[in-house]
C-alpha atoms as a PDB file:
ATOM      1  CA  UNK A   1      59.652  44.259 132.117  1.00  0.00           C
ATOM      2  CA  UNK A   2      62.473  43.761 134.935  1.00  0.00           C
ATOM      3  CA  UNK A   3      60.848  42.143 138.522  1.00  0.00           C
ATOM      4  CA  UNK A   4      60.292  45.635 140.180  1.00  0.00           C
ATOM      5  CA  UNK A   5      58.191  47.037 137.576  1.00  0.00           C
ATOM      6  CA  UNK A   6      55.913  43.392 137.219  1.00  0.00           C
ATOM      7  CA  UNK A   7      55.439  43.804 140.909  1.00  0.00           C
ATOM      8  CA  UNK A   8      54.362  47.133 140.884  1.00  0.00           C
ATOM      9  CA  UNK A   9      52.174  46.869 137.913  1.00  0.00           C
ATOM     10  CA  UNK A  10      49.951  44.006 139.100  1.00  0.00           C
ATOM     11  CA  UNK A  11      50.270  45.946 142.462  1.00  0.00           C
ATOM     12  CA  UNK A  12      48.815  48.895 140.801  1.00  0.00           C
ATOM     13  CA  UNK A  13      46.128  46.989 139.143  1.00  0.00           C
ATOM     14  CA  UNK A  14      45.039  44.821 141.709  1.00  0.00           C
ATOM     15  CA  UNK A  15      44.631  47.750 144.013  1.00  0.00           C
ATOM     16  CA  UNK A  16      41.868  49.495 140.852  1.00  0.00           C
ATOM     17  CA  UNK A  17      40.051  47.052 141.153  1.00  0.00           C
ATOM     18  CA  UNK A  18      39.590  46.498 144.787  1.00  0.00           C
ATOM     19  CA  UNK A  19      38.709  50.290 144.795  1.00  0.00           C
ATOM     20  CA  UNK A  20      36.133  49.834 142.785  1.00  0.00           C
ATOM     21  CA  UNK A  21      34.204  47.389 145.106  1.00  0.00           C
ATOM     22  CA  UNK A  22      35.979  49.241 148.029  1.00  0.00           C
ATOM     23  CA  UNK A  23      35.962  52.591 147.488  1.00  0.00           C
ATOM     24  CA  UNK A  24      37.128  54.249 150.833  1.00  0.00           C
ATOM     25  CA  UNK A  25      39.882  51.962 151.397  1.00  0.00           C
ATOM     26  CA  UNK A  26      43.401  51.059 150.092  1.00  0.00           C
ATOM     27  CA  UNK A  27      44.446  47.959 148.928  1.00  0.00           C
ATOM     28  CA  UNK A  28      47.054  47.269 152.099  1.00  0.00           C
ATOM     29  CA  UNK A  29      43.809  48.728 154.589  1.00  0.00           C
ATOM     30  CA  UNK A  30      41.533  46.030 152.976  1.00  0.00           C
ATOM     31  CA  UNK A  31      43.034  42.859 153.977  1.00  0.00           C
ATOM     32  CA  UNK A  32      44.045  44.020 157.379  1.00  0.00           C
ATOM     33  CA  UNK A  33      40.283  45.338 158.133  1.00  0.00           C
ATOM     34  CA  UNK A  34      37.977  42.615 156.800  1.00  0.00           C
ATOM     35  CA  UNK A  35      37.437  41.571 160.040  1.00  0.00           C
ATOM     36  CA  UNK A  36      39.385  40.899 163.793  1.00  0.00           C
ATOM     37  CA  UNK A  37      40.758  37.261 164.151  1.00  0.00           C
ATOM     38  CA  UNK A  38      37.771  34.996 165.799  1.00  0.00           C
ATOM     39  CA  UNK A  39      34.403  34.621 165.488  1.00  0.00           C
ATOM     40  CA  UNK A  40      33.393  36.188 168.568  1.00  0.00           C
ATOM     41  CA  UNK A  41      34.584  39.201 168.351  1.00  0.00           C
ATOM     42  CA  UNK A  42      33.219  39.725 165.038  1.00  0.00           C
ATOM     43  CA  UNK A  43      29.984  38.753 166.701  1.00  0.00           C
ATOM     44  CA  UNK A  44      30.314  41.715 169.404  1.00  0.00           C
ATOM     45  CA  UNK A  45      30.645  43.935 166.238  1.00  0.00           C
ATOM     46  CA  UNK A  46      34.531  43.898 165.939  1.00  0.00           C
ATOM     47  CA  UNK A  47      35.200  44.615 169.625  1.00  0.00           C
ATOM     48  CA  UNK A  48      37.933  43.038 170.826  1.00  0.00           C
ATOM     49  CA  UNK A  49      40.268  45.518 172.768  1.00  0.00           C
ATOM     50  CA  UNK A  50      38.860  44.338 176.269  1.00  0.00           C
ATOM     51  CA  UNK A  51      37.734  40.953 175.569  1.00  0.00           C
ATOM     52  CA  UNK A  52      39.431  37.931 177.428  1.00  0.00           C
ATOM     53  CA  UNK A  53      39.333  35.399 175.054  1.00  0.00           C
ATOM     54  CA  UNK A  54      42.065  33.129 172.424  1.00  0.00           C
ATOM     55  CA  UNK A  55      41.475  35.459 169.663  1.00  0.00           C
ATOM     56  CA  UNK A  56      40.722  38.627 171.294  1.00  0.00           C
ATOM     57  CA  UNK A  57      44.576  37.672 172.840  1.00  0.00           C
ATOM     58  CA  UNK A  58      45.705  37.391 169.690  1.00  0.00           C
ATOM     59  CA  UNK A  59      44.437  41.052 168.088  1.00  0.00           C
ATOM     60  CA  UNK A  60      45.592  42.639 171.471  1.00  0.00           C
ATOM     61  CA  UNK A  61      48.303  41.550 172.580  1.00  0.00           C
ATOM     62  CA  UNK A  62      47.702  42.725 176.076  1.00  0.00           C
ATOM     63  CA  UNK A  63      45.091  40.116 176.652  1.00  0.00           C
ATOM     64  CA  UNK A  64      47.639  37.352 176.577  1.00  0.00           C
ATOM     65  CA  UNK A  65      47.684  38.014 180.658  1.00  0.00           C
ATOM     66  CA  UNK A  66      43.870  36.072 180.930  1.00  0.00           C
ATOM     67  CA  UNK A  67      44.429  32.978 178.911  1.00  0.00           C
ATOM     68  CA  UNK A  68      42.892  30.205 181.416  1.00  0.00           C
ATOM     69  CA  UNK A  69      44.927  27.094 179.778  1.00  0.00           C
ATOM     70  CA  UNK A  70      48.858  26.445 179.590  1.00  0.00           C
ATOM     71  CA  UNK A  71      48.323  25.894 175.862  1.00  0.00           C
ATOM     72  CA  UNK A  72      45.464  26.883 172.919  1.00  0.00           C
ATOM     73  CA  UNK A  73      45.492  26.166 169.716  1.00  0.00           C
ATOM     74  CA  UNK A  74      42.545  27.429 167.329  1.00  0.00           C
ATOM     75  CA  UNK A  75      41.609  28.390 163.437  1.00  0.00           C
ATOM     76  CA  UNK A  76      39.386  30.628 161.856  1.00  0.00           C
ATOM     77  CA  UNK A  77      38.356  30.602 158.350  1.00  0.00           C
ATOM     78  CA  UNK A  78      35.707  33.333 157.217  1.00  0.00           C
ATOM     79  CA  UNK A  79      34.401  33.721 153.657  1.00  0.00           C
ATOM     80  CA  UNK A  80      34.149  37.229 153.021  1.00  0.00           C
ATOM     81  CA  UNK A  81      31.080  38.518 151.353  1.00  0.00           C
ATOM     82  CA  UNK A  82      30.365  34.751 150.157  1.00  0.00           C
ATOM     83  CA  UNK A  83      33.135  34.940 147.710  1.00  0.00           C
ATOM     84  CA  UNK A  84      35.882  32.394 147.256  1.00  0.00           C
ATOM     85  CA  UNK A  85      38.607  34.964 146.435  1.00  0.00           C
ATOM     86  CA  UNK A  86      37.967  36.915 149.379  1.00  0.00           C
ATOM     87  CA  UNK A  87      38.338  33.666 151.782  1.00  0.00           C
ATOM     88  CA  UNK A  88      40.328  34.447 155.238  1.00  0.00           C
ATOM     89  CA  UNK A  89      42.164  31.846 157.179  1.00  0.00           C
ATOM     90  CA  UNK A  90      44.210  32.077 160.595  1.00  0.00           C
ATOM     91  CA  UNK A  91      45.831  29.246 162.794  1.00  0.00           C
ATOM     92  CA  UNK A  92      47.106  30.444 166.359  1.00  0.00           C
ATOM     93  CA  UNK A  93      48.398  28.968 168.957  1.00  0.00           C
ATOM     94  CA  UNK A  94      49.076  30.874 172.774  1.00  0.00           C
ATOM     95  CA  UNK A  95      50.963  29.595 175.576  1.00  0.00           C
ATOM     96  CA  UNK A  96      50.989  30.980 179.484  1.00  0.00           C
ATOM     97  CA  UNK A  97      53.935  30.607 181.343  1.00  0.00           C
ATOM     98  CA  UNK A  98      55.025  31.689 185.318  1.00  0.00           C
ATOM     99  CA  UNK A  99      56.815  34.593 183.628  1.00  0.00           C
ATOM    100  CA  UNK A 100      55.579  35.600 180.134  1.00  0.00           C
ATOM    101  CA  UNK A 101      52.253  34.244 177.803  1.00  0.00           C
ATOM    102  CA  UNK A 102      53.498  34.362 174.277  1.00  0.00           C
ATOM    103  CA  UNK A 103      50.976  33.923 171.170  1.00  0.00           C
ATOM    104  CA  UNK A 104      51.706  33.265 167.534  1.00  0.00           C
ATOM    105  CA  UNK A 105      49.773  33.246 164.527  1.00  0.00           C
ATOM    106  CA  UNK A 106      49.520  33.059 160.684  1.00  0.00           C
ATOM    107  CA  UNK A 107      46.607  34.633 158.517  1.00  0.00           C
ATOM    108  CA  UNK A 108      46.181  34.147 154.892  1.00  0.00           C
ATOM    109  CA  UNK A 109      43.831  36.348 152.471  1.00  0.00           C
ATOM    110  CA  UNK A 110      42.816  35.542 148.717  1.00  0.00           C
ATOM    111  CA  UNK A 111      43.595  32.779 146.540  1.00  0.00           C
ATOM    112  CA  UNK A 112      46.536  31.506 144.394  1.00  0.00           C
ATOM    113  CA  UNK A 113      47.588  33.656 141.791  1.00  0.00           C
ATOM    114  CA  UNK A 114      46.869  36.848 144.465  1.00  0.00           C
ATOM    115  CA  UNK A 115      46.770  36.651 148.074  1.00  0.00           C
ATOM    116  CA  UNK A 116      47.745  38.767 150.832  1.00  0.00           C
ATOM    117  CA  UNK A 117      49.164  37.121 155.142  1.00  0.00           C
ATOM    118  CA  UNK A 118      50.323  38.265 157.957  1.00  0.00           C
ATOM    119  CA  UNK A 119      52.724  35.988 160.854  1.00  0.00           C
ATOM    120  CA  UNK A 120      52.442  37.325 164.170  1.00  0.00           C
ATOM    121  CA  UNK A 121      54.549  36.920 167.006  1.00  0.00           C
ATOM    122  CA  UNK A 122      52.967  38.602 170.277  1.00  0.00           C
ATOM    123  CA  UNK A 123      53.913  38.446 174.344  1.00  0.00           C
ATOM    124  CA  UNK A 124      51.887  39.847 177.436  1.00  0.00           C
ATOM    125  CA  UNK A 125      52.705  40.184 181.098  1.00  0.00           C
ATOM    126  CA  UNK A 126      51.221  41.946 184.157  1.00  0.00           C
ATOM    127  CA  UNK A 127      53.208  44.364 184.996  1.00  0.00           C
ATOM    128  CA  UNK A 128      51.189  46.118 188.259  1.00  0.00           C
ATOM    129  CA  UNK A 129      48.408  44.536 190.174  1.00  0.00           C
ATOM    130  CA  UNK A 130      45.425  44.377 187.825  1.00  0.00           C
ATOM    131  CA  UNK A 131      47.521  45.847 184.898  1.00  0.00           C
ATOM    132  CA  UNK A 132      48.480  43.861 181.705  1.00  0.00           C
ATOM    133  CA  UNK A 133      51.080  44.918 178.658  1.00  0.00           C
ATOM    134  CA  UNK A 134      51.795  43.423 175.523  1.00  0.00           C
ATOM    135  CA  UNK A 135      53.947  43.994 172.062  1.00  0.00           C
ATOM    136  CA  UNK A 136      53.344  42.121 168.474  1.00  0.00           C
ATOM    137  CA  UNK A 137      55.993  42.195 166.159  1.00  0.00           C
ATOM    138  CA  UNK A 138      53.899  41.241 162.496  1.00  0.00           C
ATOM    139  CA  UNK A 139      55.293  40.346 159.031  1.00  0.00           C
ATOM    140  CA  UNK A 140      53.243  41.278 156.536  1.00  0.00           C
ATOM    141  CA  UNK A 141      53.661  39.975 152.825  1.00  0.00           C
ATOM    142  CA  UNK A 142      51.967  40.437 149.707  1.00  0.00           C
ATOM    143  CA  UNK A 143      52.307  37.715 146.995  1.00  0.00           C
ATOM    144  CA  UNK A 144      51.808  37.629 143.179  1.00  0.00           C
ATOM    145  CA  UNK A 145      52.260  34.069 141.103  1.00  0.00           C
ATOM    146  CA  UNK A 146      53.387  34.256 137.264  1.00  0.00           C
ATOM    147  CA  UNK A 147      57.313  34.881 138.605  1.00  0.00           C
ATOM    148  CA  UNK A 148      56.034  38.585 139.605  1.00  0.00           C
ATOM    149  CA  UNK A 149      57.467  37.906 143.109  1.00  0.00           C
ATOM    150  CA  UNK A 150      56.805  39.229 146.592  1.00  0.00           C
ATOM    151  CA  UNK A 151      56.585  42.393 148.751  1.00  0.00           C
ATOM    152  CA  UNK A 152      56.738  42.315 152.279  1.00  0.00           C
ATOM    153  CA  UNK A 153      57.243  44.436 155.824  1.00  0.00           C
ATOM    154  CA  UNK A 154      57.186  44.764 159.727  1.00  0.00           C
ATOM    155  CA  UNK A 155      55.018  46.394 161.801  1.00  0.00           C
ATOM    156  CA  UNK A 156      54.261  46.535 165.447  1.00  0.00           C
ATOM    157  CA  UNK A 157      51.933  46.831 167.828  1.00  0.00           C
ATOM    158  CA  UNK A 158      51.556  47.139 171.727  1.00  0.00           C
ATOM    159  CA  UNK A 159      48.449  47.050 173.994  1.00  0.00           C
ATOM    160  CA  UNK A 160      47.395  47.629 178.015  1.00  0.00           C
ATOM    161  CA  UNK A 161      44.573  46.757 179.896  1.00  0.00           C
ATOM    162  CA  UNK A 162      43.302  47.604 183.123  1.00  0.00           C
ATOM    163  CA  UNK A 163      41.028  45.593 185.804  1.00  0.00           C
ATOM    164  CA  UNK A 164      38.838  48.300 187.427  1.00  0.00           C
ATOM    165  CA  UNK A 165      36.968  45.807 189.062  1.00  0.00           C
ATOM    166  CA  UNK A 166      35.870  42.105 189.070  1.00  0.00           C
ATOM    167  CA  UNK A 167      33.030  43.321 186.122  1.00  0.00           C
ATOM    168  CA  UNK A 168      34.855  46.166 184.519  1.00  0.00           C
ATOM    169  CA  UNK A 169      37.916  45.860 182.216  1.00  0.00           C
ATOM    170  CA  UNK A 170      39.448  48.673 180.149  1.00  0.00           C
ATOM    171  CA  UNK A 171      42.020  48.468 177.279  1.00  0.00           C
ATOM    172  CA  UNK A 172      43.395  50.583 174.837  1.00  0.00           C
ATOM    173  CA  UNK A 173      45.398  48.928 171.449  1.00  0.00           C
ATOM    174  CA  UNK A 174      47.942  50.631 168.969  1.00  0.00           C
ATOM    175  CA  UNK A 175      48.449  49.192 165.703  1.00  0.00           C
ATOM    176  CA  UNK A 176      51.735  50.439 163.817  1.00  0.00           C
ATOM    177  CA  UNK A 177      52.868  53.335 165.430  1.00  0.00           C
ATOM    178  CA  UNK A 178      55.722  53.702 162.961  1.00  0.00           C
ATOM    179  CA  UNK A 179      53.598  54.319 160.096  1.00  0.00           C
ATOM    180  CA  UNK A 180      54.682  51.612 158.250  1.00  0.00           C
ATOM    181  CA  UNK A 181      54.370  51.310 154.211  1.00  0.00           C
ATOM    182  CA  UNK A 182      54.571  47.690 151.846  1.00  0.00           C
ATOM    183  CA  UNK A 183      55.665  48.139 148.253  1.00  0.00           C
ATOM    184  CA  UNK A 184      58.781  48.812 146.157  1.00  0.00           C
ATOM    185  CA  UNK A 185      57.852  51.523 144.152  1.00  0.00           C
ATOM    186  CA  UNK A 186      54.486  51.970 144.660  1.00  0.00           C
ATOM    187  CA  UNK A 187      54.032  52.143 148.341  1.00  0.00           C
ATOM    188  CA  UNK A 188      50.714  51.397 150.255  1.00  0.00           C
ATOM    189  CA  UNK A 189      50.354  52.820 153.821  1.00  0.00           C
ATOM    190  CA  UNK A 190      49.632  49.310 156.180  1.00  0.00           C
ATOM    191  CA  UNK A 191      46.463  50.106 159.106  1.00  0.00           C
ATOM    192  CA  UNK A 192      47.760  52.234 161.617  1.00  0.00           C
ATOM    193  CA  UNK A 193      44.720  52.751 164.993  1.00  0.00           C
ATOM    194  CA  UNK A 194      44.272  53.512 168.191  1.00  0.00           C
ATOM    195  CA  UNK A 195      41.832  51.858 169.742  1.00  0.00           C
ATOM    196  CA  UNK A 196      40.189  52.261 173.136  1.00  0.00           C
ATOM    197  CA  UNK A 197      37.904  49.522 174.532  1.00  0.00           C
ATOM    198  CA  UNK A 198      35.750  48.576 178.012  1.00  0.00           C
ATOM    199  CA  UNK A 199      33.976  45.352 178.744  1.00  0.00           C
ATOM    200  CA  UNK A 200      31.246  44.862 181.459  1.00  0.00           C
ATOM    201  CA  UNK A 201      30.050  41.381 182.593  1.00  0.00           C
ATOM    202  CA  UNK A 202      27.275  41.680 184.485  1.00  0.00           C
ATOM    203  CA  UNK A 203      26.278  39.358 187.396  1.00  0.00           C
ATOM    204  CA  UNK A 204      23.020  38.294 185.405  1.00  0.00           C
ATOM    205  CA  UNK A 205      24.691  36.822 182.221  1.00  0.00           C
ATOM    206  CA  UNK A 206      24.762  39.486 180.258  1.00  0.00           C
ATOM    207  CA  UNK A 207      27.955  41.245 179.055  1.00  0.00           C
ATOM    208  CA  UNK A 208      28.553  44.615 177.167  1.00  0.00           C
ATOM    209  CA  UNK A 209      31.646  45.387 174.874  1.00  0.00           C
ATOM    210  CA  UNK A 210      32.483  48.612 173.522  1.00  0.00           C
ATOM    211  CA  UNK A 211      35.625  50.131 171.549  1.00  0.00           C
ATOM    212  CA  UNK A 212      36.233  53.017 170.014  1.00  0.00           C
ATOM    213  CA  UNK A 213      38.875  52.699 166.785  1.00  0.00           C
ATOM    214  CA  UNK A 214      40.448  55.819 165.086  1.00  0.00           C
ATOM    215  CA  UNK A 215      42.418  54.992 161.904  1.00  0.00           C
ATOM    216  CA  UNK A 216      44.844  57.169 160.376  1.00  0.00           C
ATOM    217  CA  UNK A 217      42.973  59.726 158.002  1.00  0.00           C
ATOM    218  CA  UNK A 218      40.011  58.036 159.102  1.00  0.00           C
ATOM    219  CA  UNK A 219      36.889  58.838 160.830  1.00  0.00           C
ATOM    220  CA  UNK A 220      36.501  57.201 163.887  1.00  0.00           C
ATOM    221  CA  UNK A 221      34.273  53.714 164.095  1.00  0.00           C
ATOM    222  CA  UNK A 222      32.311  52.651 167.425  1.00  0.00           C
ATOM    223  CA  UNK A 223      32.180  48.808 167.791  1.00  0.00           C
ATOM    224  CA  UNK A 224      29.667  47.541 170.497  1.00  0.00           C
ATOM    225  CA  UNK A 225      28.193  44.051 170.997  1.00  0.00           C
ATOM    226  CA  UNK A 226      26.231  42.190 173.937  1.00  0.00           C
ATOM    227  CA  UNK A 227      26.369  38.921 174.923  1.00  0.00           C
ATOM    228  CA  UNK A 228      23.769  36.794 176.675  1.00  0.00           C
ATOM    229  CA  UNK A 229      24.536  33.664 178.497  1.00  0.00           C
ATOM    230  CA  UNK A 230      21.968  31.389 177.489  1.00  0.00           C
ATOM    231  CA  UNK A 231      22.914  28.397 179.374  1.00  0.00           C
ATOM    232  CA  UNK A 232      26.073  27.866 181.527  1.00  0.00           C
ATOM    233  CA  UNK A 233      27.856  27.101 178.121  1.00  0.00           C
ATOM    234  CA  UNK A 234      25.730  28.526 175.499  1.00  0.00           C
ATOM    235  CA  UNK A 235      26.135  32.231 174.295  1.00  0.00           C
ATOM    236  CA  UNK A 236      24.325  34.144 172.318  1.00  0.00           C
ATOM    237  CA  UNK A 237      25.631  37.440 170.648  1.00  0.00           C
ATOM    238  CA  UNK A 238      24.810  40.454 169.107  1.00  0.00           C
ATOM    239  CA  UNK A 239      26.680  44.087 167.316  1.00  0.00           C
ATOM    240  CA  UNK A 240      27.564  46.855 165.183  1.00  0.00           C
ATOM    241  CA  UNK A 241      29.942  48.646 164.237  1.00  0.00           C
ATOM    242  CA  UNK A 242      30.307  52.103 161.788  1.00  0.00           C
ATOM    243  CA  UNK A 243      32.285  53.342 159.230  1.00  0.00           C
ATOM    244  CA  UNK A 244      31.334  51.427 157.464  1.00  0.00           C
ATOM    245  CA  UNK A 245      28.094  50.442 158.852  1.00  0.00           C
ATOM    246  CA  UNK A 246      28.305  46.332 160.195  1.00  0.00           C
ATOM    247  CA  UNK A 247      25.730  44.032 161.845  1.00  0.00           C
ATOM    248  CA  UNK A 248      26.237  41.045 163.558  1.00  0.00           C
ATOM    249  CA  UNK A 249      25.058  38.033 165.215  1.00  0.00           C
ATOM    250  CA  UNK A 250      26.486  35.237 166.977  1.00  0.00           C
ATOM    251  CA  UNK A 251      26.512  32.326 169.038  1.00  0.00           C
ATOM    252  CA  UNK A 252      29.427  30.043 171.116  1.00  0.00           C
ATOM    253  CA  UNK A 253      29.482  26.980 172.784  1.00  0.00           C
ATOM    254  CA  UNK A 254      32.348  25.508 174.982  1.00  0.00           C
ATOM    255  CA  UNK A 255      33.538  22.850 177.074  1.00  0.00           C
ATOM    256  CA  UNK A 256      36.702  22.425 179.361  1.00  0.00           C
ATOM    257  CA  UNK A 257      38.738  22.127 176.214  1.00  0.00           C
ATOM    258  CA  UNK A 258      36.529  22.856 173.345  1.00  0.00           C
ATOM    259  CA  UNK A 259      35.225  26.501 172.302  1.00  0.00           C
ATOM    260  CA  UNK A 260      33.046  26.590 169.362  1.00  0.00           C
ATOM    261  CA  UNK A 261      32.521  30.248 168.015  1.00  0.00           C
ATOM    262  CA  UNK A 262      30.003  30.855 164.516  1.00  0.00           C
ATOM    263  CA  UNK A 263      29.391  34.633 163.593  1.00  0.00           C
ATOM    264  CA  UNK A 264      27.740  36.314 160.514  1.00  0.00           C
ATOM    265  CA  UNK A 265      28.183  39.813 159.515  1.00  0.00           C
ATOM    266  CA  UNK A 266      26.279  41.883 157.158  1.00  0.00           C
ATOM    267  CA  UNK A 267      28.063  45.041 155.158  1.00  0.00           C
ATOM    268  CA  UNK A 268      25.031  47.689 154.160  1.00  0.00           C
ATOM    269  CA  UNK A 269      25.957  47.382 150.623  1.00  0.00           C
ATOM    270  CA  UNK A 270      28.373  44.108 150.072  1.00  0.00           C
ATOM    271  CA  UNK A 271      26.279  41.333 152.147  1.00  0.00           C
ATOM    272  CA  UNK A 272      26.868  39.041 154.136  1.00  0.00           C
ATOM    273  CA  UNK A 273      30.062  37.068 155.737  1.00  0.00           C
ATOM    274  CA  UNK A 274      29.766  33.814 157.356  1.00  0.00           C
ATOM    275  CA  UNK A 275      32.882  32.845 159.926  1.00  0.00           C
ATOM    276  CA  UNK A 276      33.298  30.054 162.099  1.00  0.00           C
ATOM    277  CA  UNK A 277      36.200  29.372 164.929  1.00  0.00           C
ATOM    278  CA  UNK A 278      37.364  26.945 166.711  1.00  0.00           C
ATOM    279  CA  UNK A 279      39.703  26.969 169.796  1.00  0.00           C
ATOM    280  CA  UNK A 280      41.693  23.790 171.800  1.00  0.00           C
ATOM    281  CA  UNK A 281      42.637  24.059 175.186  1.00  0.00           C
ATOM    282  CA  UNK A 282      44.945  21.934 176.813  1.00  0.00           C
ATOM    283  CA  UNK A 283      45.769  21.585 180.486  1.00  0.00           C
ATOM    284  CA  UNK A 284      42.760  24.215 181.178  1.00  0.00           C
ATOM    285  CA  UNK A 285      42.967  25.716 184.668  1.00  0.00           C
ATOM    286  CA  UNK A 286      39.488  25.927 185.146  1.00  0.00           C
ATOM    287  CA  UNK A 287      38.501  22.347 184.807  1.00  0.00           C
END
């Protein structure tokens, strides 16, 4: 069996078998949709396209344009469905300049002898007085142990946002406009979206998020979440999200430099998924 074919045949096998526990998704589709990056979003029921946050920055690029500190740094590990193999982990770092905020960061999906990461390299700039744009350029790879090799590929993605008022943002996020495919010669389609999202923060502490996601020869999901301001640093959050049907809860905490982020999700049929993340900020313009 020459290195192509090994590839291809563990490809084809590992992708039975998540079909079997997934079965209206592809093997590329389920790494890349287990959740967003950071634990609030996943909180807010996967809304993220109009969010201001590290991680929301992160998934749309567009968002880079809000970041409140010269430099963040964060990680966020989530165990799918409390199982080991399905364990997600992403380190990110952002940084805002006079000119351009770039972000970069590095997710890795399953375990040794199978796993699945993406390394993404994203920028953001306003570009018009309350308008923001931003482009990701992502490697994707796809990695098999017993000398079966690698597959890997490039996608990109590019997001705007809008701020309607001090209260009301709007933002809409493409993901892989190209259509682009991973394998040799058994190809896999990677997620391609668009997404459309609008956030309201209220003047009483209470937020609403809302995005609606259409996937390529999918049917379109609505993610909504609130959020509830406890305390001046204490949030509490709630969502869901369809297709396939997702509840969530939430809280965060943070400081001048410290944001503390725990989420759990629960799938209708596969249970539940505890995540936690945690964000640094240095040189914070707020404090």
């Amino acid at each position: 069996m020459n290195r192509k074919n090994g590839i291809s045949r563990i490809y084809c096998i590992f992708s039975i078998s998540i079909l079997f526990l997934f079965p209206s998704r592809s093997l590329a589709q389920q790494v890349e949709e287990i959740t967003p990056k950071g634990s609030r979003s996943n909180a807010l029921g996967s809304s993220y396209v109009a969010l201001t946050d590290f991680w929301s920055s992160l998934n749309n690029p567009a968002n880079l344009t809000f970041s409140n500190a010269t430099f963040q740094a964060g990680i966020f590990y989530e165990n799918s469905y409390l199982i080991k193999e399905l364990n997600q982990t992403t380190i990110g770092g952002t940084y805002a300049s006079k000119f351009l905020n770039v972000g970069l960061y590095i997710s890795r999906f399953g375990i040794t002898s199978y796993n699945q990461g993406v390394a993404s390299l994203a920028f953001g700039k306003k570009i018009w007085k309350g308008v923001s744009f931003g482009g990701k350029l992502c490697y994707h790879y796809i990695q098999v142990t017993e000398n079966y090799g690698s597959v890997a590929a490039f996608t990109g993605e590019v997001g705007i946002n809008a701020q309607i008022s001090k209260e009301l943002l709007v933002g809409i996020h493409i993901v892989n406009p190209t259509n682009e495919s991973i394998g040799n010669e058994v190809k896999e389609p990677l997620p391609a979206s668009l997404a459309i999202g609008i956030s309201y923060m209220s003047p009483w502490g209470i937020s609403i998020f809302s995005d609606i996601e259409n996937q390529t020869n999918k049917k379109a999901s609505i993610h909504t979440g609130i959020e509830w301001d406890i305390l001046k640093r204490l949030h509490a959050r709630s969502g869901f999200r369809s297709s396939p049907n997702i509840l969530s809860i939430g809280v965060g905490y943070s400081t001048n430099f410290l944001t503390f982020d725990f989420a759990v999700t629960k799938h209708n049929i596969l249970g539940y998924s505890p995540q936690v993340s945690v964000t640094i900020l240095f040189n914070n313009k707020n404090t």
